[in-house]
Each structure stands twice: as C-alpha cells, then as structure tokens.
C-alpha atoms as a PDB file:
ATOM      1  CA  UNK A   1       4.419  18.054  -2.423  1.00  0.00           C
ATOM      2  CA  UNK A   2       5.898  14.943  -4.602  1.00  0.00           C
ATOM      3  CA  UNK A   3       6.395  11.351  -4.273  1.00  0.00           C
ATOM      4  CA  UNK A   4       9.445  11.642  -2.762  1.00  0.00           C
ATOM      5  CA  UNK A   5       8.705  14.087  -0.467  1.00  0.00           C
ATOM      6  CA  UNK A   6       5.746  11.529   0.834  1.00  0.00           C
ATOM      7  CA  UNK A   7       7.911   8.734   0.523  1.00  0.00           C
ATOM      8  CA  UNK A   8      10.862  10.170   2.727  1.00  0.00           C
ATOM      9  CA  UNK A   9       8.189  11.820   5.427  1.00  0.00           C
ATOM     10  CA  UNK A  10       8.270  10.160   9.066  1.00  0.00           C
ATOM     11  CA  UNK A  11       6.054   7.396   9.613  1.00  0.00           C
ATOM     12  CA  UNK A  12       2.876   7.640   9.047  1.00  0.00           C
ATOM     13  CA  UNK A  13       3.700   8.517   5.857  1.00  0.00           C
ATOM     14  CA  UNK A  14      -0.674  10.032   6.264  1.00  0.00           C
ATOM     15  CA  UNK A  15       0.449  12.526   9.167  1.00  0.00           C
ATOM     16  CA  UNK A  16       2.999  13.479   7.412  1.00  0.00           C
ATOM     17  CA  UNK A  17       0.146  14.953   4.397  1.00  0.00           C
ATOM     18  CA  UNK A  18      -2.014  15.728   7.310  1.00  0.00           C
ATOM     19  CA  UNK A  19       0.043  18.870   8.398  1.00  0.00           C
ATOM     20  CA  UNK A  20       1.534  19.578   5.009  1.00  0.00           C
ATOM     21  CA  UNK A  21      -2.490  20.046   4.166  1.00  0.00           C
ATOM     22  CA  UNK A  22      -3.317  21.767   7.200  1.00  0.00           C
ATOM     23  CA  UNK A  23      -0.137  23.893   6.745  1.00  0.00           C
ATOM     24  CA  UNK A  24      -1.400  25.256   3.429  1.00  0.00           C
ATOM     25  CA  UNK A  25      -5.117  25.824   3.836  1.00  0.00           C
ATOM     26  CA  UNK A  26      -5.040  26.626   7.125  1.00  0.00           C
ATOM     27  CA  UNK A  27      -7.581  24.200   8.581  1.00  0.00           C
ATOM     28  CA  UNK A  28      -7.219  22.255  12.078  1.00  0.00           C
ATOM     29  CA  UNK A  29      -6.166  18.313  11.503  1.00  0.00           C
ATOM     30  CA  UNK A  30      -9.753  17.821  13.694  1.00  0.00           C
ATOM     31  CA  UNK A  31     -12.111  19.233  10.888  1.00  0.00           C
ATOM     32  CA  UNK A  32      -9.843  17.344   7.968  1.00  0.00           C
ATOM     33  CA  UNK A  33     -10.371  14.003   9.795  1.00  0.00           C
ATOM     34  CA  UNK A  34     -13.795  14.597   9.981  1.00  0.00           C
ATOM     35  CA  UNK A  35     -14.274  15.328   7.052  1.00  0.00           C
ATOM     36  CA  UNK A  36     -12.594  12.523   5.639  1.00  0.00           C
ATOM     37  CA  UNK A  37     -14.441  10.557   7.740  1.00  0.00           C
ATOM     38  CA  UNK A  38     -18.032  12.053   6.240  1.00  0.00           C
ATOM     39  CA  UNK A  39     -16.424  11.133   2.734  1.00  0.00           C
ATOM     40  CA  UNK A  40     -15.890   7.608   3.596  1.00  0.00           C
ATOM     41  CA  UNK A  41     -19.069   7.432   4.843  1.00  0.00           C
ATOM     42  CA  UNK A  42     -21.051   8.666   1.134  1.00  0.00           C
ATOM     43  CA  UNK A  43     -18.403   6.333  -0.082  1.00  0.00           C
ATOM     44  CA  UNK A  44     -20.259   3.335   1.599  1.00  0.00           C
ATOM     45  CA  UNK A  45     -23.613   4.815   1.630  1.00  0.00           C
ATOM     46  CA  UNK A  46     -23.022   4.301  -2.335  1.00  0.00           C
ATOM     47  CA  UNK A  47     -21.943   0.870  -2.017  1.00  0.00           C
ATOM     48  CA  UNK A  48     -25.129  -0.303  -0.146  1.00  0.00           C
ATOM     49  CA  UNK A  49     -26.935   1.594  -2.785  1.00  0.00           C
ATOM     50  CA  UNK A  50     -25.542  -0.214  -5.850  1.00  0.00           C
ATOM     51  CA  UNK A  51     -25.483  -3.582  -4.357  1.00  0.00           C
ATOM     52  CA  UNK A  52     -29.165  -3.100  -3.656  1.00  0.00           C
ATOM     53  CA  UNK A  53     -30.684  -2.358  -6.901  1.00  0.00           C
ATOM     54  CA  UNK A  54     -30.721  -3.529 -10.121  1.00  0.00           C
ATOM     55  CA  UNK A  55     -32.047  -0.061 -12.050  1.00  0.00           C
ATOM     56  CA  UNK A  56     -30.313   0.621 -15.226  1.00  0.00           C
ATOM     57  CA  UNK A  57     -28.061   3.655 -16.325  1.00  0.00           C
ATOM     58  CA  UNK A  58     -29.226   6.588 -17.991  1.00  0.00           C
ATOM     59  CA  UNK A  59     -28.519   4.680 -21.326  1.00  0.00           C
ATOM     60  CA  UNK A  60     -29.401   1.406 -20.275  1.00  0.00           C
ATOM     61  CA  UNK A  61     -25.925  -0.342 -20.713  1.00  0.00           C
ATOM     62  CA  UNK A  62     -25.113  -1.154 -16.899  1.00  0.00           C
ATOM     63  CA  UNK A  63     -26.627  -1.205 -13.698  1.00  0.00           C
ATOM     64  CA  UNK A  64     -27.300  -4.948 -12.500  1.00  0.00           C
ATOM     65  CA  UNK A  65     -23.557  -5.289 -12.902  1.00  0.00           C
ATOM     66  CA  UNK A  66     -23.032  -5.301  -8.860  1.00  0.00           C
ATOM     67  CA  UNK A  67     -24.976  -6.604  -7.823  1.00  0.00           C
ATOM     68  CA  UNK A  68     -25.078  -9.338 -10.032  1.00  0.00           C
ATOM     69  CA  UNK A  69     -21.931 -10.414  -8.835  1.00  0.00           C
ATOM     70  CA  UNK A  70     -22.241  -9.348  -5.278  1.00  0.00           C
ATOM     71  CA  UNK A  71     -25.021 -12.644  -5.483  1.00  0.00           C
ATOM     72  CA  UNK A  72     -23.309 -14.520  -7.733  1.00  0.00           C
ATOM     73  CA  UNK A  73     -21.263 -17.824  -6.075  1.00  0.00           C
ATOM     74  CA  UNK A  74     -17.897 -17.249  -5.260  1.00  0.00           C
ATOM     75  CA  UNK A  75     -16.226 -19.841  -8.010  1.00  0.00           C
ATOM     76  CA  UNK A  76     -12.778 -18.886  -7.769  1.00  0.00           C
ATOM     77  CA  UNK A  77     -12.936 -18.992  -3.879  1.00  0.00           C
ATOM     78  CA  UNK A  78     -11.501 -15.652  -3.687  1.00  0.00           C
ATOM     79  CA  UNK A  79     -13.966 -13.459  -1.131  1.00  0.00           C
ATOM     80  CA  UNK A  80     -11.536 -11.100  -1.319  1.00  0.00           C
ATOM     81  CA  UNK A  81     -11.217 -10.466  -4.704  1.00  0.00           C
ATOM     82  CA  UNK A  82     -15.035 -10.248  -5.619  1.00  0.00           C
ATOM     83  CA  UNK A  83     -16.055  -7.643  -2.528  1.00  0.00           C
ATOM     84  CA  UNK A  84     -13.674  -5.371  -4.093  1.00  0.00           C
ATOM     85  CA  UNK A  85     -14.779  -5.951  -7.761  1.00  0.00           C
ATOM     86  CA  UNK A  86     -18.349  -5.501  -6.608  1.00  0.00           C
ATOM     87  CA  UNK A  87     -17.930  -2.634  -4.507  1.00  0.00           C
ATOM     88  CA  UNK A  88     -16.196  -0.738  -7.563  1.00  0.00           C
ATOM     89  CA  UNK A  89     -18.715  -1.316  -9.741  1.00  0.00           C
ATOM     90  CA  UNK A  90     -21.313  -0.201  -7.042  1.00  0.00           C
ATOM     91  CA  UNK A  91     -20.394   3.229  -6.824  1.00  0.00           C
ATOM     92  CA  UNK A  92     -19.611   3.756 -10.623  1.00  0.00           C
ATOM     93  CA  UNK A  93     -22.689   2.230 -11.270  1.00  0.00           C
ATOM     94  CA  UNK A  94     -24.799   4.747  -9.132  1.00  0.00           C
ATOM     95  CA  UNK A  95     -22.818   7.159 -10.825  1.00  0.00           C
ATOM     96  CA  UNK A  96     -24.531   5.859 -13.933  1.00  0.00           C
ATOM     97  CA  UNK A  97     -27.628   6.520 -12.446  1.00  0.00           C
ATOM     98  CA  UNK A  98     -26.970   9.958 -11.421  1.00  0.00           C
ATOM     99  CA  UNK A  99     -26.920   8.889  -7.945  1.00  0.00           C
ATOM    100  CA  UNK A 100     -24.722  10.224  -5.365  1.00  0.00           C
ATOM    101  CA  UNK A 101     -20.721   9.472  -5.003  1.00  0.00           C
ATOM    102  CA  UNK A 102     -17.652  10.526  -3.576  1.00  0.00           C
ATOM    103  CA  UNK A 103     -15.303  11.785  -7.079  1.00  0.00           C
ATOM    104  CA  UNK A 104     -12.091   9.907  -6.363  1.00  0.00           C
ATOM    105  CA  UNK A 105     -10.481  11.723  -7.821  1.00  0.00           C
ATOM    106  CA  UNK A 106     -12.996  11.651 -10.289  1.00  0.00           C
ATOM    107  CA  UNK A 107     -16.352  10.509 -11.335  1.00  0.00           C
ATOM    108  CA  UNK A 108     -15.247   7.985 -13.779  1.00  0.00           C
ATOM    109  CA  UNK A 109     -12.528   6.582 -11.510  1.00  0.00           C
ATOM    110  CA  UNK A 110     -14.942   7.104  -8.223  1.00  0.00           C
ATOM    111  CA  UNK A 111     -15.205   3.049  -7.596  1.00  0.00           C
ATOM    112  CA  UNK A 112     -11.714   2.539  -7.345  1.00  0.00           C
ATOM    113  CA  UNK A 113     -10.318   3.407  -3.422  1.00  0.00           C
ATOM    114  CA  UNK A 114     -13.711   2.708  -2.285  1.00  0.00           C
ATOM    115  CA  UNK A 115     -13.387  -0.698  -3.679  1.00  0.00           C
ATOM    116  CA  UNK A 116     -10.001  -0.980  -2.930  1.00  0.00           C
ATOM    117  CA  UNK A 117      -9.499   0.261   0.937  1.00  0.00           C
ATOM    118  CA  UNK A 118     -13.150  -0.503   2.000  1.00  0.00           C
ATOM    119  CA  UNK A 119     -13.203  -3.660   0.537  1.00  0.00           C
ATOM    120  CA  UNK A 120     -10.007  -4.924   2.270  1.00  0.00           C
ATOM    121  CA  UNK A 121     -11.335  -3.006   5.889  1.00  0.00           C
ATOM    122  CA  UNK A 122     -14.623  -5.269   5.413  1.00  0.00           C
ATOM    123  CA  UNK A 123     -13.041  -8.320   4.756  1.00  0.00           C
ATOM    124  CA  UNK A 124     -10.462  -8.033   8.024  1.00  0.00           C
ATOM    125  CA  UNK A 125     -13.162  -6.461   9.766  1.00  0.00           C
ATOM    126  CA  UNK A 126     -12.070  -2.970  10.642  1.00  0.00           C
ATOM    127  CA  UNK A 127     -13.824  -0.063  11.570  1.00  0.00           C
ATOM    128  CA  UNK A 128     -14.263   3.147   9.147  1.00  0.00           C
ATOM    129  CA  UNK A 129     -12.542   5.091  11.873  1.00  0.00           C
ATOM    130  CA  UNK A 130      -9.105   2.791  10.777  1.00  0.00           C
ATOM    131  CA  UNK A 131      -9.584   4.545   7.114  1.00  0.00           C
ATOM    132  CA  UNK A 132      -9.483   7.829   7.434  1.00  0.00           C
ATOM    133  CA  UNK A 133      -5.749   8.104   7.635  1.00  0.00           C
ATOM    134  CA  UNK A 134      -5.283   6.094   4.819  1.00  0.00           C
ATOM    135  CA  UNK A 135      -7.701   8.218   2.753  1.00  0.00           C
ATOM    136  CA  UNK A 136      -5.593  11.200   3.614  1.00  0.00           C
ATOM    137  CA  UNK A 137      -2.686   9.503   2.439  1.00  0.00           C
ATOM    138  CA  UNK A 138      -4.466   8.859  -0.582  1.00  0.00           C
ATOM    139  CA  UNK A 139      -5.493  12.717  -1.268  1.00  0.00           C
ATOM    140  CA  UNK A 140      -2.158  13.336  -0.692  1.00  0.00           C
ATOM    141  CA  UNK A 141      -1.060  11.040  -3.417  1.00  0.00           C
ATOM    142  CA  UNK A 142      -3.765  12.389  -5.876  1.00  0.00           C
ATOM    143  CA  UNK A 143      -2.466  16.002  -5.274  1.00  0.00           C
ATOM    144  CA  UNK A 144       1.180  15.322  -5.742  1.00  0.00           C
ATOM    145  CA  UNK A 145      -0.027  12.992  -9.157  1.00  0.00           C
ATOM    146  CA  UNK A 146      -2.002  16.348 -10.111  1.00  0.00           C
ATOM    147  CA  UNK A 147       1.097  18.735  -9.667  1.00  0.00           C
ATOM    148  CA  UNK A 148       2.478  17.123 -12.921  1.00  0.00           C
ATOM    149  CA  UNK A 149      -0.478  16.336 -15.170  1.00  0.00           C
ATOM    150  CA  UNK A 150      -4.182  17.360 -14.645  1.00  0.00           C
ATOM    151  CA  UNK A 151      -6.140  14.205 -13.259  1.00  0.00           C
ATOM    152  CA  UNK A 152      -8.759  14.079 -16.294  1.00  0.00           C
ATOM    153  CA  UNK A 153      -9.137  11.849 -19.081  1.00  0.00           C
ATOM    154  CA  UNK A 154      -9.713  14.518 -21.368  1.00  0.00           C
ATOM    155  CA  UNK A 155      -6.226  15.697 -20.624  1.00  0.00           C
ATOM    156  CA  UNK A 156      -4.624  12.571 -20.216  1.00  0.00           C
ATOM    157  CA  UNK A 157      -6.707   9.308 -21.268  1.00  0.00           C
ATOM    158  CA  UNK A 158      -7.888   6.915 -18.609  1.00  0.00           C
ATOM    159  CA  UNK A 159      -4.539   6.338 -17.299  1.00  0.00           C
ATOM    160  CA  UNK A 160      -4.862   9.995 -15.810  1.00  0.00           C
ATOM    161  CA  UNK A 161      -7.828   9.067 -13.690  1.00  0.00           C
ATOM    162  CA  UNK A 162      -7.868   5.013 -13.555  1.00  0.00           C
ATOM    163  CA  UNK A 163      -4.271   5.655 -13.053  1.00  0.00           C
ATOM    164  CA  UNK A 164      -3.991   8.046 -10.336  1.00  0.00           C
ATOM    165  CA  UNK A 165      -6.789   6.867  -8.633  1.00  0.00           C
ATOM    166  CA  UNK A 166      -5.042   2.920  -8.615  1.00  0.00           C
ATOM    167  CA  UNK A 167      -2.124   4.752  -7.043  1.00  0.00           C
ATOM    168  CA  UNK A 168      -3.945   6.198  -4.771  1.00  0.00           C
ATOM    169  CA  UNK A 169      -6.099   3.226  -3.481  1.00  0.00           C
ATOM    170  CA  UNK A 170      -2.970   1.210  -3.841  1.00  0.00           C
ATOM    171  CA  UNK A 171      -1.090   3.697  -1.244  1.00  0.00           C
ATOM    172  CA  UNK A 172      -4.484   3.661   1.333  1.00  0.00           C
ATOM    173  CA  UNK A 173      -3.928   0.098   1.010  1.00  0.00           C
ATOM    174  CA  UNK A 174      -0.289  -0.094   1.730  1.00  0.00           C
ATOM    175  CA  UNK A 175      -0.744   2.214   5.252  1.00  0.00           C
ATOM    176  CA  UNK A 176      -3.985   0.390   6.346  1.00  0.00           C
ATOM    177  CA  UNK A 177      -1.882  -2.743   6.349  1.00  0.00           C
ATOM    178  CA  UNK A 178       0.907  -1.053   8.143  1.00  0.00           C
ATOM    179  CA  UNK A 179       3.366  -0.676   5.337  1.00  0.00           C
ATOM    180  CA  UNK A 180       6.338   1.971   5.230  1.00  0.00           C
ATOM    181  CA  UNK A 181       5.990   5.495   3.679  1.00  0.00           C
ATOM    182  CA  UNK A 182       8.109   4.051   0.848  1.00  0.00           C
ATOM    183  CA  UNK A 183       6.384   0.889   0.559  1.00  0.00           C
ATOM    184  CA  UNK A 184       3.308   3.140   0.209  1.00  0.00           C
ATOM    185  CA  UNK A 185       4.743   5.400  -2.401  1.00  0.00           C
ATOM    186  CA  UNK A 186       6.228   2.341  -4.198  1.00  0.00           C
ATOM    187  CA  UNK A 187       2.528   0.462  -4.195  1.00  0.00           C
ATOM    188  CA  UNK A 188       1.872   3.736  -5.888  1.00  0.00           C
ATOM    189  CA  UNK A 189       3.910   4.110  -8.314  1.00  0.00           C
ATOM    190  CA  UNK A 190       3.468   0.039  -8.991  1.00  0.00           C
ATOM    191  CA  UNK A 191       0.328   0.487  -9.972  1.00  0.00           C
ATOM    192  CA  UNK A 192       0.413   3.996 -11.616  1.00  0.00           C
ATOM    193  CA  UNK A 193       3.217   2.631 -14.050  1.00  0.00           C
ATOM    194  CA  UNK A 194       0.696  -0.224 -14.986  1.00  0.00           C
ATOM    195  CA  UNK A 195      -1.750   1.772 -16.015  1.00  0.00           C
ATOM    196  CA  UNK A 196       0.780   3.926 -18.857  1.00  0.00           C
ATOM    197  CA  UNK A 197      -1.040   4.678 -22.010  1.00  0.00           C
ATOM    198  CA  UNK A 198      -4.632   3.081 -21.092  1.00  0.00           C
ATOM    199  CA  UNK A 199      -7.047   5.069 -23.348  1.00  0.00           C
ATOM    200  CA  UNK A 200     -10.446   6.929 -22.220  1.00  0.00           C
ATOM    201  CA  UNK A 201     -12.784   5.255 -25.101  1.00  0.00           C
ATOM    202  CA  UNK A 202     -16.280   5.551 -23.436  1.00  0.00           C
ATOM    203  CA  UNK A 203     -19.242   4.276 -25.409  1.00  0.00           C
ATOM    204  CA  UNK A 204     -21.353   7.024 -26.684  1.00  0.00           C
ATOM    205  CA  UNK A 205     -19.439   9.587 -24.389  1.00  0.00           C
ATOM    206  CA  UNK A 206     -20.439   8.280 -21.427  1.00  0.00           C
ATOM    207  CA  UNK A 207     -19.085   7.489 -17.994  1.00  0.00           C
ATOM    208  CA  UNK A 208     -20.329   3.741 -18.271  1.00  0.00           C
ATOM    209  CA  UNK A 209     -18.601   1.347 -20.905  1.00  0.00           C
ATOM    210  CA  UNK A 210     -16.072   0.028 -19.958  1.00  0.00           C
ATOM    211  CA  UNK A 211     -15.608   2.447 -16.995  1.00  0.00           C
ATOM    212  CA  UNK A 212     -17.976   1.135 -14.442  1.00  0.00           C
ATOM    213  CA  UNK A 213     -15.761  -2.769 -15.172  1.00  0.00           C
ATOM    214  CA  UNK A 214     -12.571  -0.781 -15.370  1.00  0.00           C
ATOM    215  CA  UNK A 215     -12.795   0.721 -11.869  1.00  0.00           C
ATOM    216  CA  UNK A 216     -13.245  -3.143 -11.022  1.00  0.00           C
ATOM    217  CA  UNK A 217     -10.374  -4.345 -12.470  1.00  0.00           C
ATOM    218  CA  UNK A 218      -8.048  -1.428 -11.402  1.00  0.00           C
ATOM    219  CA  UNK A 219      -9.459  -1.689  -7.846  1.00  0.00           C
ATOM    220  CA  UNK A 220      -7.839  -5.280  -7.704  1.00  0.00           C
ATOM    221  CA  UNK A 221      -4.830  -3.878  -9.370  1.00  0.00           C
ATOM    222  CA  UNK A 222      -4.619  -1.464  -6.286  1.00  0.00           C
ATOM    223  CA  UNK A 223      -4.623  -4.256  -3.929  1.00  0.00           C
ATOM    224  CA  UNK A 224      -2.115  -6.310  -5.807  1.00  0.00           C
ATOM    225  CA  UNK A 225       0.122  -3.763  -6.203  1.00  0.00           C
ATOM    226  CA  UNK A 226      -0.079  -3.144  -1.758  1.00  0.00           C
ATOM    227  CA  UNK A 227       0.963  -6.575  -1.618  1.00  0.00           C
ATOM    228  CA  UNK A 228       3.993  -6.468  -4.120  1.00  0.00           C
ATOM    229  CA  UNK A 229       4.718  -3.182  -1.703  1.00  0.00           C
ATOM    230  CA  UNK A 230       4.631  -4.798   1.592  1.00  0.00           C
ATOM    231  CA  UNK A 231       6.536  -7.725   0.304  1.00  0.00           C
ATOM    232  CA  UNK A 232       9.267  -5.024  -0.228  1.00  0.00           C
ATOM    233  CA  UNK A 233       9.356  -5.220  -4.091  1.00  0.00           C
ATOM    234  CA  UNK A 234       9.808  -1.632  -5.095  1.00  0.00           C
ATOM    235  CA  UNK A 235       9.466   0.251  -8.782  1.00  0.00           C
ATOM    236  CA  UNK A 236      12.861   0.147 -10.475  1.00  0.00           C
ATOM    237  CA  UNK A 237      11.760   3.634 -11.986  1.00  0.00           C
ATOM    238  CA  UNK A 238      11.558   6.038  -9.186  1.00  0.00           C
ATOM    239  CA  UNK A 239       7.954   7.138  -8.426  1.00  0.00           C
ATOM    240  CA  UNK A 240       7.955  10.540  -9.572  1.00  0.00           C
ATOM    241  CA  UNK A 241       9.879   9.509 -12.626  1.00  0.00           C
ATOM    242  CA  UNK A 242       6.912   7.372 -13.517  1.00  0.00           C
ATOM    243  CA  UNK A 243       4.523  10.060 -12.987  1.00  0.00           C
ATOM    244  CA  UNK A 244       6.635  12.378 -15.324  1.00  0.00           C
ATOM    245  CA  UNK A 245       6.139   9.097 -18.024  1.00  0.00           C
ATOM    246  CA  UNK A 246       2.411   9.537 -17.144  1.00  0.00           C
ATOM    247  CA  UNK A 247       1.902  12.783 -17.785  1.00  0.00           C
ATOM    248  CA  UNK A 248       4.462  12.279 -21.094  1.00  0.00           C
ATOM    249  CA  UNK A 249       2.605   9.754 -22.723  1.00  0.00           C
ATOM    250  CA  UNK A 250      -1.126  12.013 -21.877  1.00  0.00           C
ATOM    251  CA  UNK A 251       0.039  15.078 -23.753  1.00  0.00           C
ATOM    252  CA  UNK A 252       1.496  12.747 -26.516  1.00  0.00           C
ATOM    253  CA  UNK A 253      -1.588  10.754 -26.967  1.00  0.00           C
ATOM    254  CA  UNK A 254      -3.946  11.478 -29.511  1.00  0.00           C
ATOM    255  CA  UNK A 255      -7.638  13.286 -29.203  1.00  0.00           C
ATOM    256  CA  UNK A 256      -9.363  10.432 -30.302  1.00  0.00           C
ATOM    257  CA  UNK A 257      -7.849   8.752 -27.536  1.00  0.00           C
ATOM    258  CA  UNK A 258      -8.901  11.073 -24.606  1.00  0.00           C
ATOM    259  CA  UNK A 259     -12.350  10.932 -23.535  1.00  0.00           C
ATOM    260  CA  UNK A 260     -13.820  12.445 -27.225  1.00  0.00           C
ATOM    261  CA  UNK A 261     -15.670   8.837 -27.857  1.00  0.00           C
ATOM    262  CA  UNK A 262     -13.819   8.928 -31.212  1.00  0.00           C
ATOM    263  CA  UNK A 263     -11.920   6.115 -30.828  1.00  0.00           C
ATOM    264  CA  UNK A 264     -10.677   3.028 -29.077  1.00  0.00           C
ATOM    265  CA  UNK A 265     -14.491   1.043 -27.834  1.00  0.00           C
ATOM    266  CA  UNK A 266     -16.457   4.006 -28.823  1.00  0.00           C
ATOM    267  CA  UNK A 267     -16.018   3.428 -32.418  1.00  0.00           C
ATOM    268  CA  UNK A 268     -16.559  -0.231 -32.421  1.00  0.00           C
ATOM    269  CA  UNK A 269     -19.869  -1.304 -34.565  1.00  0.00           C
ATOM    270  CA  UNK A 270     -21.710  -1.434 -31.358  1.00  0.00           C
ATOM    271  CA  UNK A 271     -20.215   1.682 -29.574  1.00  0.00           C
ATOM    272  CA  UNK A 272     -21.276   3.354 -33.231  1.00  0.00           C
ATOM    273  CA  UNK A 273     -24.892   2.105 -32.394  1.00  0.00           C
ATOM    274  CA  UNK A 274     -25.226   3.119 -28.887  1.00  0.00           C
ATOM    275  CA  UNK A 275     -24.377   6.462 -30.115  1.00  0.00           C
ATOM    276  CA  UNK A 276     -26.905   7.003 -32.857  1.00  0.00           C
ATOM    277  CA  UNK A 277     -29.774   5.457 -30.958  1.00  0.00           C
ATOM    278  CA  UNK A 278     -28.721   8.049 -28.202  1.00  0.00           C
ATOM    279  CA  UNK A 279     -28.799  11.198 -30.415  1.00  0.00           C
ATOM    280  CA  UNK A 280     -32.292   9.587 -31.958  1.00  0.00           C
ATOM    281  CA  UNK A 281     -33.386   9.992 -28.242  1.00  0.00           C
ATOM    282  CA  UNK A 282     -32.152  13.185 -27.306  1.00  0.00           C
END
C-alpha cells in the first residue's frame, strides 16, 4: 500500500483501506469498524480528561495548558481554530501525566487527529459514528507513510511523527468533508511536505516541551491543509515523492537532532536546567 495506490482507489478512498486491511490480516470489516470506533472513543474520553484538570506533568512543565485555553475568550473569533488547538493539547497533555491515550501514531504526536477530525466533527456537529471511516483512512495513510521510513522521532526527527500524523489527520479531514481520494492524499502530502526537516528537541527527554504545543499547531496545519485539498490545490511533488524526501532528510539528519535531547530546545540554558534539576530528582 502507497499514496498512490490510496489516491487512485474508488471512492471512498477509506473502503478502499478497509478491505486492503481486512485482506491482509484477515479480520471482518465489522470488528475493524468497531474497533475504530472504541479508539475514537479513548480518543475523546482523553479530551474531557485534559480539559478538566489542571494537574501538572510528571516534570511540572505543562498541564494547565488546555485547559487554559479551552476557558480562555475566544479573541481572534475563530471557534474553530481554538477547539482544535485545545483538544491537541488535551490528550498530549494527559500523556504528560501518564494518563491514558490513543498513540496516533505515536505518543508524542497522539493530540494531533484527535484534535484535528474531532475537533472539526464537534464544531459541525456530527456524530462519532461519521469518524470512523475517516480514521481508517487515516491508519491507512500512517501505514503507507511507515512502508518508507519508521514513524519515530528517534529514527526520523519530529517530522516522522508530527509529520505523518498531520498527514494523516489532514486526510481524515479531507473524507469527513467529502473530498476525493486524491484530494485526500494531496491534503496529505500538503501537510507532510510542511513538516520536512522539523527536529525532535524535547526538553530534558521528555514527551512535553514543545510537543504537547506542537501537536496544537500541527493539528491546525492538518485542517488547513483539508481545505487547500478540497479547494482542489494539489502538491506539485507527487505524494509519495514527498514521503521519499521525508524519509531522505530523517536518515540524513543528525543524532542530536532526533529525539536524544542533545540539541535543538533541549540544549537551550533552560532546557540545560530542566535536565539537571531532573537527574537531582531521580
């Protein structure tokens, strides 16, 4: 499975994923809609959770984050805009707190399609039930992504899991909203070739700063990149090219640059702090 195999599939470009998944592991389309639906459902039992509480991370350095600006006024007029920014900092912020969430597809990058497609079904009103072939589409993205570079920021920098996951959420987007299989691969590839050579620097080492405002920012940068789709702008690179340029750039970037806290934020006076007075504690 690749981009272009997605892209050129029969509409829904999600049924389409549905049987090539069911084809392969040998599971009924039944059980892998229900199962999607159970994820969606952890996926907003996380949101509630983080907009609810103000309890900080294991290190202290988020946690009020969400819901902070889940109460904060709505200055820009954009309702939009700030239920999907608060959402995605919901669920990466219960990450912080060892709390329960839905890896998509990872732990760092787990605010992203939750913010992303549930915070667009929430502001039109639509049912969980309407998400669950979008989410598939999504997986489907992810795996095809993973087929050329492994979805880590270890191996790749952030732009391996902000990155794929933005593609992903930016493809779940793209169906909900009724939008071709190649308008969803091309909201895709939009955002995954916006995302080339972002860094993992996380403060201290850990899944917090700046991921838990990064899956806010990229969660936007999902939806934007639906709408450029269903407008009918396309990628001038073709989509799997850009994942090739992806996975390029990850193996050519540097160590320090890929999730080792040895460079980028991490080493920044204050990132240099957090880490001592973390060791001290351990």
């Amino acid at each position: 499975m690749n981009l272009d195999d997605i892209m050129n599939a029969p509409a829904p470009a999600s049924q389409w994923v549905l049987s090539e998944d069911c084809r392969e592991n040998g599971l009924s389309e039944h059980d892998v809609r229900e199962l999607m639906l159970g994820r969606i459902r952890e996926m907003r039992d996380s949101i509630e959770r983080g907009l609810k509480t103000q309890a900080k991370s294991v290190t202290g350095m988020v946690g009020w984050n969400a819901q902070g600006l889940w109460d904060a006024p709505d200055v820009l007029g954009a309702p939009l805009v700030k239920r999907v920014q608060a959402y995605a900092m919901a669920v990466n912020e219960e990450n912080a707190r060892m709390g329960r969430i839905v890896a998509a597809p990872t732990a760092g990058s787990a605010g992203t399609i939750p913010g992303a497609l549930l915070g667009v079904a929430d502001h039109l009103g639509l049912p969980d039930e309407r998400l669950v072939m979008p989410m598939i589409l999504a997986a489907g993205i992810g795996k095809a992504i993973s087929r050329q570079m492994y979805i880590s920021g270890a191996a790749g920098g952030c732009q391996a899991e902000i990155g794929s996951s933005a593609a992903m959420a930016a493809a779940a987007v793209t169906e909900l909203l009724g939008g071709s299989p190649r308008a969803c691969v091309h909201a895709a590839s939009l955002a995954l070739m916006n995302t080339i050579g972002l860094v993992c620097d996380p403060v201290g080492g850990y899944v917090e700063v700046p991921c838990v405002s990064r899956n806010a920012f990229y969660a936007v940068h999902a939806v934007s990149a639906a709408q450029l789709a269903l407008a009918q702008l396309e990628s001038f690179i073709p989509p799997d090219e850009v994942v090739t340029a992806m996975a390029q750039v990850g193996r050519m970037m540097p160590l320090e640059l890929k999730e080792t806290a040895e460079g980028g934020l991490a080493q920044t006076p204050t990132g240099l702090r957090v880490m001592h007075d973390m060791e001290r504690k351990v």
